[in-house]
N, C-alpha and C. Protein backbone atom coordinates (compact mmCIF):
# COMPACT_ATOMS: atom_id res chain seq x y z
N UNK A 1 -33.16 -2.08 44.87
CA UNK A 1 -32.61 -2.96 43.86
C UNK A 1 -31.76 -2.13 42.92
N UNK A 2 -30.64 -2.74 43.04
CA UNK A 2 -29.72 -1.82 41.58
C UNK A 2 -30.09 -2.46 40.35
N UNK A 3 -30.08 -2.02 39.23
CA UNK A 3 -29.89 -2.25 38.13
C UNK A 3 -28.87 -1.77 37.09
N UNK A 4 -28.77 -2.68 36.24
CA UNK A 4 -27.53 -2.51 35.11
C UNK A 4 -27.90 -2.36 34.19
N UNK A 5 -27.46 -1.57 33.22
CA UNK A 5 -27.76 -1.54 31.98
C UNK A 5 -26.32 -1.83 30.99
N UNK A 6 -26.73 -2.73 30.38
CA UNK A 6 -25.51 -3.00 29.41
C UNK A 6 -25.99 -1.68 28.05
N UNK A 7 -24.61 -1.50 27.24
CA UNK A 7 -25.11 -0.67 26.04
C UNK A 7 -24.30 -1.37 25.35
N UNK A 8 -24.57 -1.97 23.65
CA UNK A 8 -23.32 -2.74 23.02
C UNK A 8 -23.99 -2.15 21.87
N UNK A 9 -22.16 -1.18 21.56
CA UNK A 9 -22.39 0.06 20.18
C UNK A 9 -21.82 -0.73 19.17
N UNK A 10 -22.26 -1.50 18.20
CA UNK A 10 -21.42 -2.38 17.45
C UNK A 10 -21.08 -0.91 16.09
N UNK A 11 -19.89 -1.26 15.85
CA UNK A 11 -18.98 -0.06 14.53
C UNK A 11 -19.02 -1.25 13.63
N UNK A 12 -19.63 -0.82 12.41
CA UNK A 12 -18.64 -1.57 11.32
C UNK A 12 -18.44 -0.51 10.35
N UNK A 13 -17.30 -1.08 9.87
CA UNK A 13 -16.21 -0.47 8.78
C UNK A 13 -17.35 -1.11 7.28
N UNK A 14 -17.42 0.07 6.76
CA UNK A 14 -17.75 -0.46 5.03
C UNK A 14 -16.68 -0.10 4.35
N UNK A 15 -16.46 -1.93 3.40
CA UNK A 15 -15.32 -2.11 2.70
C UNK A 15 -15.58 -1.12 1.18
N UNK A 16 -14.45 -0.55 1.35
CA UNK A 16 -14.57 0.28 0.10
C UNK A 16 -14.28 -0.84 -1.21
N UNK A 17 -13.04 -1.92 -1.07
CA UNK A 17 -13.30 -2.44 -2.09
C UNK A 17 -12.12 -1.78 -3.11
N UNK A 18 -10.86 -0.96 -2.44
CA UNK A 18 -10.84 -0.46 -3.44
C UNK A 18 -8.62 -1.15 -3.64
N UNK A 19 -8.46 -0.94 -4.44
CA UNK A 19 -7.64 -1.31 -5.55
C UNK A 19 -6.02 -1.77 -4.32
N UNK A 20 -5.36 -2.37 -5.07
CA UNK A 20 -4.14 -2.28 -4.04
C UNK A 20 -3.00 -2.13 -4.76
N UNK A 21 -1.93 -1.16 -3.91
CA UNK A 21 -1.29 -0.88 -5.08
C UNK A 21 0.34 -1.26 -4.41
N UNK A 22 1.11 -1.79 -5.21
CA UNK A 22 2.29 -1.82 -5.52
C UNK A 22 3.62 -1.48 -5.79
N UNK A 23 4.54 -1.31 -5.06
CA UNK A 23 6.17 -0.92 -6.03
C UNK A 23 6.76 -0.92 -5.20
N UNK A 24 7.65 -2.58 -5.32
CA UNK A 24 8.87 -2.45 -5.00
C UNK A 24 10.20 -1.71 -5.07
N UNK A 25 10.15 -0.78 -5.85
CA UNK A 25 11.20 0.25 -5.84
C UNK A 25 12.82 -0.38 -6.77
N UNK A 26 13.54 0.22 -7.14
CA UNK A 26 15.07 -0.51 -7.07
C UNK A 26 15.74 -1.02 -5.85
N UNK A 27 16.40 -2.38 -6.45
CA UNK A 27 17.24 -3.18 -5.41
C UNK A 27 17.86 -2.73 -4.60
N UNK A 28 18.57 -2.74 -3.36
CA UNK A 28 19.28 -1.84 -2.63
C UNK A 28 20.34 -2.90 -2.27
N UNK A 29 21.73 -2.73 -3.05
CA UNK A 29 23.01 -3.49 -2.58
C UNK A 29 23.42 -3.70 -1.63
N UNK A 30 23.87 -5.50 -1.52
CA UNK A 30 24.20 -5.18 0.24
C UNK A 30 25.30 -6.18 -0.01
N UNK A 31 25.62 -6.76 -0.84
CA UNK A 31 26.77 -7.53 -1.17
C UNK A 31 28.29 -6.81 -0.43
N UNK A 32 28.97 -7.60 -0.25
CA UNK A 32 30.48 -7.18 0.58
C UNK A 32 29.69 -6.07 1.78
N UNK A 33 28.79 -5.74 2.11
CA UNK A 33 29.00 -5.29 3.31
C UNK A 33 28.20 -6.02 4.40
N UNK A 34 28.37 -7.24 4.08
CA UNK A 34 28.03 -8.41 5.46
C UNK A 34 28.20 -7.73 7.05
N UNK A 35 30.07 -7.61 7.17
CA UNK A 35 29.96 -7.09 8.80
C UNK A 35 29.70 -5.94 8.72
N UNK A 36 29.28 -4.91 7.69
CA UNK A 36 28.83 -3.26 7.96
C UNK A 36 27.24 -3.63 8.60
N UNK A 37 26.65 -4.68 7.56
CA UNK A 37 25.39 -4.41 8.64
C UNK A 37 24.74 -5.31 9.80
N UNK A 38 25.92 -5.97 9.98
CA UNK A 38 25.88 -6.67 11.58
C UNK A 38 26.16 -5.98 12.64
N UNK A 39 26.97 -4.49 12.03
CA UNK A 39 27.32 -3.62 13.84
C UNK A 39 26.07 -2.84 13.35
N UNK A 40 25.69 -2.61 14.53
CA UNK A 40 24.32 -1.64 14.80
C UNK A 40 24.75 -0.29 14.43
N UNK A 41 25.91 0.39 14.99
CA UNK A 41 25.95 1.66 14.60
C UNK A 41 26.57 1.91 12.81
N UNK A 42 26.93 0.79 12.62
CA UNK A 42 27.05 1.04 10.93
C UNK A 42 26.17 0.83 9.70
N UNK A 43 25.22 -0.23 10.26
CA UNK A 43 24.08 -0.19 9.81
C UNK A 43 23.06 0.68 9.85
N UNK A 44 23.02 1.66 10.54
CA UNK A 44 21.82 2.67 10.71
C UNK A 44 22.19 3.57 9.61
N UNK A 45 23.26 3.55 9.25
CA UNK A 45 23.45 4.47 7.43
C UNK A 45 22.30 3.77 6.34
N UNK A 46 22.84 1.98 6.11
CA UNK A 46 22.03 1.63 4.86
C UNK A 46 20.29 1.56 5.60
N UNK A 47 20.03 1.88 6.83
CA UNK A 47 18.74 1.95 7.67
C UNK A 47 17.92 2.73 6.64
N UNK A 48 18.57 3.78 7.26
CA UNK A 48 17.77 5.12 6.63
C UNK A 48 17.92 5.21 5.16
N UNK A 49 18.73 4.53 4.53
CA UNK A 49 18.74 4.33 3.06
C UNK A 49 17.45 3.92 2.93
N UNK A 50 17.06 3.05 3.36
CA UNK A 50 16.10 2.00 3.18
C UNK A 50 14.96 2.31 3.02
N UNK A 51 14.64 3.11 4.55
CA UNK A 51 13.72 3.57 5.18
C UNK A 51 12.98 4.95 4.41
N UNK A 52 14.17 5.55 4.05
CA UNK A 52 13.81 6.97 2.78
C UNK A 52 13.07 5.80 1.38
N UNK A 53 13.47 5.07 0.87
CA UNK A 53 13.55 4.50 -0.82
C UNK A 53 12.50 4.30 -0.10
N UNK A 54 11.48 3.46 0.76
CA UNK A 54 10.67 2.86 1.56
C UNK A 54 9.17 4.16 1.28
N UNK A 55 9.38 5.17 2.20
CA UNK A 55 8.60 6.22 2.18
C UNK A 55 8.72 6.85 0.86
N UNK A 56 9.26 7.04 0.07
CA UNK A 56 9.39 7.44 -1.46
C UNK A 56 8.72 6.58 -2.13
N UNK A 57 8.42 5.26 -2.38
CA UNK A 57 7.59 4.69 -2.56
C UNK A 57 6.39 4.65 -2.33
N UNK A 58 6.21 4.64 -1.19
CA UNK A 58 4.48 4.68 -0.60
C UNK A 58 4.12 6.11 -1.40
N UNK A 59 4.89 6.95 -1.55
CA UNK A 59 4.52 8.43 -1.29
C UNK A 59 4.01 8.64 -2.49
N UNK A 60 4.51 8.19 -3.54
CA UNK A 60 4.48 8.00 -4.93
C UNK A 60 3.09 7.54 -4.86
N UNK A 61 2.75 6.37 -5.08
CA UNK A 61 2.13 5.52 -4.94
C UNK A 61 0.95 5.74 -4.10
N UNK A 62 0.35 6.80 -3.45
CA UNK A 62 -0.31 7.85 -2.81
C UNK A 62 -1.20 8.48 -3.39
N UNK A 63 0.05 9.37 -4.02
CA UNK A 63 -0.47 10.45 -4.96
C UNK A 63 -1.04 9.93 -6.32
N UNK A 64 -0.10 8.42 -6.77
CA UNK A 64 -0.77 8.34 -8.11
C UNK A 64 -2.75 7.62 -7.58
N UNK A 65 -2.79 7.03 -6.62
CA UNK A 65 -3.96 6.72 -6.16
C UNK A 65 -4.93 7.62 -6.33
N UNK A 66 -4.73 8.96 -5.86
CA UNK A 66 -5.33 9.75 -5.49
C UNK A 66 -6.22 10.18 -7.21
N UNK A 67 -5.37 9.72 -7.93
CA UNK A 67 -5.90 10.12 -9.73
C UNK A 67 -6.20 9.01 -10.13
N UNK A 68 -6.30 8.04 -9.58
CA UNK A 68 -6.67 6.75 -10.14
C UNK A 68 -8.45 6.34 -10.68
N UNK A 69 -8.81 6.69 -11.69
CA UNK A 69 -10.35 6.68 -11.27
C UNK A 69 -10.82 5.48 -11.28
N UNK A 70 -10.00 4.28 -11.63
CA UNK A 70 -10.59 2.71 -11.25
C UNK A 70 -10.03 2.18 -10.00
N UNK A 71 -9.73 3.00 -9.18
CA UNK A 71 -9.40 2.41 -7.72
C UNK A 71 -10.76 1.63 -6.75
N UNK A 72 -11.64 2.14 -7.48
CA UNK A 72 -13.11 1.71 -6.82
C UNK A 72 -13.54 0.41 -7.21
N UNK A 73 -14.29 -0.16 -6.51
CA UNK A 73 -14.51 -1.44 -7.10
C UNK A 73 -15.47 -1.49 -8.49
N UNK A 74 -16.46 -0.53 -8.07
CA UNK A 74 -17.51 -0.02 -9.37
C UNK A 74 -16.99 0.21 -10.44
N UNK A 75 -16.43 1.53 -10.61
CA UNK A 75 -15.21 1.75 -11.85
C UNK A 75 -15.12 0.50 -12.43
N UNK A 76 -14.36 0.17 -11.62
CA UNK A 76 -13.70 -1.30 -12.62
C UNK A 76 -14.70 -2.62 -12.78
N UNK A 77 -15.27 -2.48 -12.09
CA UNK A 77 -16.80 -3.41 -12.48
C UNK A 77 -17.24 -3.13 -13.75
N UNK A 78 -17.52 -1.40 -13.71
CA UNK A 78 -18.53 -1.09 -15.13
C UNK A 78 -17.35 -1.30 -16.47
N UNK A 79 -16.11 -1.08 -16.25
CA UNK A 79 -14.92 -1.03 -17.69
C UNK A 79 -14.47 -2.46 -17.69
N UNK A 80 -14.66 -3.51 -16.49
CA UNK A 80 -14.58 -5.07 -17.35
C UNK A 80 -15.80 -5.70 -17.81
N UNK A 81 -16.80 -4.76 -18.01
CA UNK A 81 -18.35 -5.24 -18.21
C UNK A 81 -18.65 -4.98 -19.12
N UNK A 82 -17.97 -4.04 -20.51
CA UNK A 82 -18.06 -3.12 -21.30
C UNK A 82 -16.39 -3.54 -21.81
N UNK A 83 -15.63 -4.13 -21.42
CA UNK A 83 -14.71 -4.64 -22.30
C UNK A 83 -14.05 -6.13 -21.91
N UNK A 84 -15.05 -6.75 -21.21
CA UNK A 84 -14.91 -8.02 -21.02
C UNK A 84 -13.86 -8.14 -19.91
N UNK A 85 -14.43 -9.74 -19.57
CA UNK A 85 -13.91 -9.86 -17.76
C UNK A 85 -12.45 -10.16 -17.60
N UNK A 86 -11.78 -10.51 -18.97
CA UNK A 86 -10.43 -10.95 -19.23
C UNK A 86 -9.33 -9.80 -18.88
N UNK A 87 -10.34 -8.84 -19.24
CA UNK A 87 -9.19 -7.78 -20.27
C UNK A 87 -8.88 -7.02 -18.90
N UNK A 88 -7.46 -6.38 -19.00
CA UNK A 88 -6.40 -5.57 -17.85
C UNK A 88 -7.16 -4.12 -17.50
N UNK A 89 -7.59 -3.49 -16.43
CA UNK A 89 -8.10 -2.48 -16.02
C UNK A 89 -6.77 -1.46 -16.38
N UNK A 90 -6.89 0.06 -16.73
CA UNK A 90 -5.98 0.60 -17.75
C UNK A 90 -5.09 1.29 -16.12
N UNK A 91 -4.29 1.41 -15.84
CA UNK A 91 -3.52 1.82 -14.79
C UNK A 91 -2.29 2.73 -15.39
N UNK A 92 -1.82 3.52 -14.13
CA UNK A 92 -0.29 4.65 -14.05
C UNK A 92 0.88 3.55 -14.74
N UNK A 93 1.81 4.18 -15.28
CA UNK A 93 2.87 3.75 -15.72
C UNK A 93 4.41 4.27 -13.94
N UNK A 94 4.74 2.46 -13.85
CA UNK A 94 5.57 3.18 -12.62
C UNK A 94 6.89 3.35 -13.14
């Protein structure tokens, strides 16, 4: 007689809970150049425009995380509990 053995490894992820962060960056002009970014090879200039302002953002926005000490859900549990549930958690200037 063969036998089978099933094995079912269930993973779960624990939610950290923690903060989400933001920045749209400055506008990036695209006025009068309608047919520049309809051809493919002239558009891959304002691409990588994009794509840089894009990663400069996140990157920012990274690092200020990384100093953030109410990014946690706790943090900011215990400082709207101790200054009421209304009031703005104190955050980076972007």
């Amino acid at each position: 007689m063969i036998g089978l053995m099933v094995v079912v490894r269930l993973q779960t992820k624990i939610c950290t809970c923690q903060e989400f962060y933001q920045n749209f960056g400055k506008p990036i002009e695209t006025e009068g150049r309608k047919q520049e970014l309809r051809e493919k090879e002239k558009a891959h200039e304002p691409y990588l425009h994009v794509k840089s302002e894009v990663e400069s953002c996140r990157a920012y926005l990274k690092e200020k995380r990384k100093g953030d000490p109410y990014r946690n859900i706790l943090p900011r549990l215990l400082y709207q509990a101790t200054h009421g549930f209304t009031s703005e958690i104190p955050t980076f200037e972007l």
